[in-house]
Protein backbone atom coordinates (compact mmCIF):
# COMPACT_ATOMS: atom_id res chain seq x y z
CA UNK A 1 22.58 317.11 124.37
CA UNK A 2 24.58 316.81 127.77
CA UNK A 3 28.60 316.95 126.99
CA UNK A 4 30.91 316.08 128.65
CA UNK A 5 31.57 319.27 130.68
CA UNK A 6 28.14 319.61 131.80
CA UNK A 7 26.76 321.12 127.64
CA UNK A 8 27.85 320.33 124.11
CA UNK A 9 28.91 323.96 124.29
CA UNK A 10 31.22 324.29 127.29
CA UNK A 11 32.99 321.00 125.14
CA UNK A 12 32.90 322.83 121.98
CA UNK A 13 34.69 325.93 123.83
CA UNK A 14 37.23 323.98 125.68
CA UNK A 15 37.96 321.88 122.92
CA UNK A 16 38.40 325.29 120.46
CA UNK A 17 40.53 327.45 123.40
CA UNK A 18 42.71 323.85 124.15
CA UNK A 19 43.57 323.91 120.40
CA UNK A 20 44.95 327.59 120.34
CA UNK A 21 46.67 326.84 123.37
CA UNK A 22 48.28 323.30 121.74
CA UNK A 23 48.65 326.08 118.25
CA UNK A 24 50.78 328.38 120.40
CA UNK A 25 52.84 325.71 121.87
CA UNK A 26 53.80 324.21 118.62
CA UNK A 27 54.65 328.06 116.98
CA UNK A 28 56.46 328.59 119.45
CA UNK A 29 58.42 325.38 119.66
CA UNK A 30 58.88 325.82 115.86
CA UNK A 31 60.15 329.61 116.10
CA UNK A 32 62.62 328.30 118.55
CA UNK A 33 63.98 325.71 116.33
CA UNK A 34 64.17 328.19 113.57
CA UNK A 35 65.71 331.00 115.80
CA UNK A 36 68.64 328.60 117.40
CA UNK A 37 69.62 326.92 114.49
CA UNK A 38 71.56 324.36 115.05
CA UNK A 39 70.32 323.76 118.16
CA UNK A 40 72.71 322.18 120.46
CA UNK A 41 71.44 320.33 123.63
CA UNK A 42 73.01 323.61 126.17
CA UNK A 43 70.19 325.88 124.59
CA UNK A 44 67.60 323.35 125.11
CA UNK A 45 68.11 322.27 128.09
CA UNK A 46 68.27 326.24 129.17
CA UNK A 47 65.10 327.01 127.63
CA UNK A 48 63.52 323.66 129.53
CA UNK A 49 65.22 324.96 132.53
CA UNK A 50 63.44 328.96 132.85
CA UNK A 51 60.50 328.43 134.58
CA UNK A 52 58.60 330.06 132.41
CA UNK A 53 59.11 327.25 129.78
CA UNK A 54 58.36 324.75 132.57
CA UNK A 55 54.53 326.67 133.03
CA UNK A 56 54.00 327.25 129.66
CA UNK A 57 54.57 323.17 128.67
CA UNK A 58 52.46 322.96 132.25
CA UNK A 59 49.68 324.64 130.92
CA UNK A 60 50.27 322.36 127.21
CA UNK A 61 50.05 319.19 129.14
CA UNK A 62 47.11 320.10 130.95
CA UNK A 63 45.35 321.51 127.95
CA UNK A 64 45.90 318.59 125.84
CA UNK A 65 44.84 316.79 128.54
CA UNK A 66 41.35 318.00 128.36
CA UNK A 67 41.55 318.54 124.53
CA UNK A 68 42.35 314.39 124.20
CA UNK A 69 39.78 314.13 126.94
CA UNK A 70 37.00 315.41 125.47
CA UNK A 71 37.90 313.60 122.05
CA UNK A 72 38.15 310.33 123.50
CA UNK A 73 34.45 311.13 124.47
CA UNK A 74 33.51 312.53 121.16
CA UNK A 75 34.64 309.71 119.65
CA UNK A 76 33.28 306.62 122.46
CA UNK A 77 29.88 308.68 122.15
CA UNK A 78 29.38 308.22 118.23
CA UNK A 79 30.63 304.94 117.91
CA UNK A 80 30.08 302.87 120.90
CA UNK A 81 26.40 302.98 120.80
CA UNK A 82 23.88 299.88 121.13
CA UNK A 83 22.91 300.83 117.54
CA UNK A 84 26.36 300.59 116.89
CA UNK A 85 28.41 297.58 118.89
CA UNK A 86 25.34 295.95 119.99
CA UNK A 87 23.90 294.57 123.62
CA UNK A 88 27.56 295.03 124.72
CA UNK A 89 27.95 298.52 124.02
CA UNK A 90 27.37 299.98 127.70
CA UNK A 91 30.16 297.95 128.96
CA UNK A 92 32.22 298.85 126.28
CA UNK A 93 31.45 302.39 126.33
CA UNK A 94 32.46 302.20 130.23
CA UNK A 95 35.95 300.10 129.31
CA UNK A 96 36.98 302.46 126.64
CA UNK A 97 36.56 305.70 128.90
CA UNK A 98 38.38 304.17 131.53
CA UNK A 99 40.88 302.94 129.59
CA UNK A 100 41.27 306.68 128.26
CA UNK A 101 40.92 308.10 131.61
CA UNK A 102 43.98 305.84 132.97
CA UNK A 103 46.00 306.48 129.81
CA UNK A 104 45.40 310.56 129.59
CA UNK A 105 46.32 310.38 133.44
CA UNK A 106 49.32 308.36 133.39
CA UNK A 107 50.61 310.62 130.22
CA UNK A 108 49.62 313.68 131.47
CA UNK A 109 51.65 312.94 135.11
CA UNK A 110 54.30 311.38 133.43
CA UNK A 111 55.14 314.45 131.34
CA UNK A 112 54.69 316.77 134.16
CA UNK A 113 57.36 314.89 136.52
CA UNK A 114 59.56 314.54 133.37
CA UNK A 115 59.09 318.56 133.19
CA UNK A 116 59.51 319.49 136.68
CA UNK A 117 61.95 317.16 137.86
């Protein structure tokens, strides 16, 4: 079967190495907390201001980017079938990816300027 990426296994290998990368970002996030207990809004903002922060939650955002991306396909591809939804189901197949596409976009720049800015 053709994925999304071009084979079912480039998607299953993108979608496995996007979830470490979304793991690591959450253990991390959590070790902070723990570490910097209480955490007071100086020590966040610092660690949101070292640029390494700013390319690691980069890299996040752009990860689950493709992660949710190739979900939203997963998901569109099993359920929004003829077999499924009926004569309608190209069009709404077509509507639901775009509508995923815009939202994963939108998201996905909005966190970034939020980051960077």
């Amino acid at each position: 079967m053709k994925g999304l990426f071009g084979s079912g296994t480039k998607d299953f290998l993108l979608s496995r190495i996007s979830s470490l990368v979304l793991l690591s970002y959450f253990l991390f996030l959590c070790s902070f907390f723990y570490l910097n207990s209480p955490l007071t809004f100086s020590v966040w903002t610092a660690l949101f201001d070292d640029i390494g922060m700013k390319l690691f939650t980069t890299i996040f955002l752009l990860t689950f980017a493709v992660h949710t991306w190739i979900g939203t396909w997963a998901i569109g591809s099993d359920y929004l079938t003829q077999k499924v939804v009926g004569q309608f189901s190209s069009f709404l197949y077509k509507s639901y990816r775009l509508f995923c596409l815009v939202i994963i976009v939108t998201v996905t720049i909005w966190s970034l300027l939020i980051v960077w800015l």
